[in-house]
C-alpha atoms as a PDB file:
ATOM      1  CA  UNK A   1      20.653  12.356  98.377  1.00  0.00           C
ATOM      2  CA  UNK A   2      22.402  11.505  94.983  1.00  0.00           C
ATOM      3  CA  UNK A   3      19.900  12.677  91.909  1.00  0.00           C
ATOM      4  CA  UNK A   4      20.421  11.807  88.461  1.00  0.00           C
ATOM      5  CA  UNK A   5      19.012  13.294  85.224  1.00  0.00           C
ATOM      6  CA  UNK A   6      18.184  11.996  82.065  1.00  0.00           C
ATOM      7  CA  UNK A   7      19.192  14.208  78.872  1.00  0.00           C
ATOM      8  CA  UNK A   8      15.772  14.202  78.387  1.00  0.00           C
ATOM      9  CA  UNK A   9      14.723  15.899  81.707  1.00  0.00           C
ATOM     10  CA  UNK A  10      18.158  18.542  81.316  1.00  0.00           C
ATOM     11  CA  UNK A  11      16.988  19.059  77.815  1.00  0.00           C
ATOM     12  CA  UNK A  12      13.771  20.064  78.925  1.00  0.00           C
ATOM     13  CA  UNK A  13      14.845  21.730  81.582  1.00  0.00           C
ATOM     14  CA  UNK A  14      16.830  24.380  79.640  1.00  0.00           C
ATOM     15  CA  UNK A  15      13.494  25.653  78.190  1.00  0.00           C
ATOM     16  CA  UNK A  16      12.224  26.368  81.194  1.00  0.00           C
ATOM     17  CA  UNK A  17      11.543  30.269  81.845  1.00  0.00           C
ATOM     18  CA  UNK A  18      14.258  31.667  84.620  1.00  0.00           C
ATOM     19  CA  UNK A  19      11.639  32.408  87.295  1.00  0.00           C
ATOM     20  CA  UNK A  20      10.975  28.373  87.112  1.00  0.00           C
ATOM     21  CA  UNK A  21      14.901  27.425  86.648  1.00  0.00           C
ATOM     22  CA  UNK A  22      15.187  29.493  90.186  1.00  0.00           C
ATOM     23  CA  UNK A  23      11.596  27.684  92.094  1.00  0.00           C
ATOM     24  CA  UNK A  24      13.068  24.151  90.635  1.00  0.00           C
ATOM     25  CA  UNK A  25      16.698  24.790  92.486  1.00  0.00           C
ATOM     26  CA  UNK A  26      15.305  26.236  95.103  1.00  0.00           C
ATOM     27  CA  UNK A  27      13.520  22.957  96.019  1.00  0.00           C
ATOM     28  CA  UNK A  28      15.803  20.629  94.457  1.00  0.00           C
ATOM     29  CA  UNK A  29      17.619  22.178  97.425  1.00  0.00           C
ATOM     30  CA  UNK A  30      14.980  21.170 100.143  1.00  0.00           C
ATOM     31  CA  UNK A  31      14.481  17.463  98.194  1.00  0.00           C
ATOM     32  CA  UNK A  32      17.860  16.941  99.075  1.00  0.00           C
ATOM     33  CA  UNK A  33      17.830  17.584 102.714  1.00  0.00           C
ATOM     34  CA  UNK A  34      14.393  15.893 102.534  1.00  0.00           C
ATOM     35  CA  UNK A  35      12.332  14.517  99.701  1.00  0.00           C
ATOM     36  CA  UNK A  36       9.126  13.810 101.864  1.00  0.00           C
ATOM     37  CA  UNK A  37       9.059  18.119 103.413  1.00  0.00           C
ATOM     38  CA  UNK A  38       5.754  19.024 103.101  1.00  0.00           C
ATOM     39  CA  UNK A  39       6.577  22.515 101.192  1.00  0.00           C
ATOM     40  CA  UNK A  40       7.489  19.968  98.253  1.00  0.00           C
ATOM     41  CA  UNK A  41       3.798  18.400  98.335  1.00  0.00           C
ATOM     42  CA  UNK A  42       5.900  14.788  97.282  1.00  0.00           C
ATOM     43  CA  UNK A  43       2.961  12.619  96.235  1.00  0.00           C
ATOM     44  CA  UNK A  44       2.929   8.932  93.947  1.00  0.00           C
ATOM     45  CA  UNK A  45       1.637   8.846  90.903  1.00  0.00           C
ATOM     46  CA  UNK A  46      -1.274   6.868  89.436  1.00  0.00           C
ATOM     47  CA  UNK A  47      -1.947   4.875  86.370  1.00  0.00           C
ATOM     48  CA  UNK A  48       0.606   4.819  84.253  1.00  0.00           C
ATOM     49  CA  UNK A  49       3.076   6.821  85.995  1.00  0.00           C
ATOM     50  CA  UNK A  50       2.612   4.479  89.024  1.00  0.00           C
ATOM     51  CA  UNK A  51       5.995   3.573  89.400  1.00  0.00           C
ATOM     52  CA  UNK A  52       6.645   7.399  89.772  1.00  0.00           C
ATOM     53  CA  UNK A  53       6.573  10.218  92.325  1.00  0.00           C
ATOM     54  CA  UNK A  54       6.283  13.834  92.118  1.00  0.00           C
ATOM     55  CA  UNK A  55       6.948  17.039  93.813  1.00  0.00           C
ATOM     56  CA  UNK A  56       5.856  20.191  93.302  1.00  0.00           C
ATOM     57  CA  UNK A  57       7.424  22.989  92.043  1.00  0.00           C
ATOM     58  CA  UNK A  58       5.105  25.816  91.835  1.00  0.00           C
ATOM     59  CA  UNK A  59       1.284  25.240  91.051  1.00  0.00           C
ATOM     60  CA  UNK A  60       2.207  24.592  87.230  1.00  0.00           C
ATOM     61  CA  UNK A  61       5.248  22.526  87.247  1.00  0.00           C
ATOM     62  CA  UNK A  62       6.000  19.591  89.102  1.00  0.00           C
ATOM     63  CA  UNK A  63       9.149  17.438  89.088  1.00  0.00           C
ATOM     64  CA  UNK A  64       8.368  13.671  88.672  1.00  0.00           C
ATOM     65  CA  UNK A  65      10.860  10.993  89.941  1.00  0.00           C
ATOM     66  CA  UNK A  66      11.989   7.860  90.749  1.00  0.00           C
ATOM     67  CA  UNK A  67      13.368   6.050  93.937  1.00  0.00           C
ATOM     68  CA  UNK A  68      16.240   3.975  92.596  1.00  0.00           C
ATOM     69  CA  UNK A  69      17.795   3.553  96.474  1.00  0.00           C
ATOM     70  CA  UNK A  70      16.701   5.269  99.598  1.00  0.00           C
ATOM     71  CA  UNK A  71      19.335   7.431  98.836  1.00  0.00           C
ATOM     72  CA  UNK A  72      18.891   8.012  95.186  1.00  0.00           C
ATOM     73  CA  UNK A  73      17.009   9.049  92.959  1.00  0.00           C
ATOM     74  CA  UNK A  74      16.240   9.757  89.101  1.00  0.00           C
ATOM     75  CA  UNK A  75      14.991  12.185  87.156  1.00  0.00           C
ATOM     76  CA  UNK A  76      13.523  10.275  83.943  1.00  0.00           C
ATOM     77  CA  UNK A  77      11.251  12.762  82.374  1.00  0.00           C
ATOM     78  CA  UNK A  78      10.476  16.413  82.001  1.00  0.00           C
ATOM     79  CA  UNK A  79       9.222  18.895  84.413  1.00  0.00           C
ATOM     80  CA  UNK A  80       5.557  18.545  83.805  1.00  0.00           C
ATOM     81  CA  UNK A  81       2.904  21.258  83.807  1.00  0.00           C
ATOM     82  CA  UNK A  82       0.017  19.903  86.261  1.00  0.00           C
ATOM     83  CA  UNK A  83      -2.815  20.197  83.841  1.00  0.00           C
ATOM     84  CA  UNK A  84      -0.893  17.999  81.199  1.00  0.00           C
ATOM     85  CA  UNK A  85       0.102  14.670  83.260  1.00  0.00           C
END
């Protein structure tokens, strides 16, 4: 699995707290191997995010992303705290 990020999304990512940095590679690992393990709790978004998916970092932070080939995907946006999206 190829993955892409957006300068937004690395941006964001470098403001994240260590303990998150280390969940977020942890299963960035996993997503790899398989984006659909249930561990990740990979779900599609609604409404205006339709075009989206998610997977779940911790209970606060999710990562959301898009298919762009069975094979690869891209990370447009930031790591999103649940109660915010």
């Amino acid at each position: 699995m190829e993955i892409y990020f957006s300068s937004k999304f690395e941006r964001e990512y470098r403001r994240l707290s260590l303990i998150v940095k280390m969940a977020a590679e942890k299963k960035e690992k996993i997503f790899k191997i398989n984006p659909f393990q249930t561990s990740l709790e990979t779900h599609k978004l609604k409404g205006a995010l339709k075009d989206f998916w998610a997977f779940s970092i911790n209970k606060k932070y999710r990562i959301i992303f898009e298919f762009v080939k069975p094979d690869v995907v891209w990370f447009p946006r930031r790591q999103g705290s649940i109660r915010t999206l």
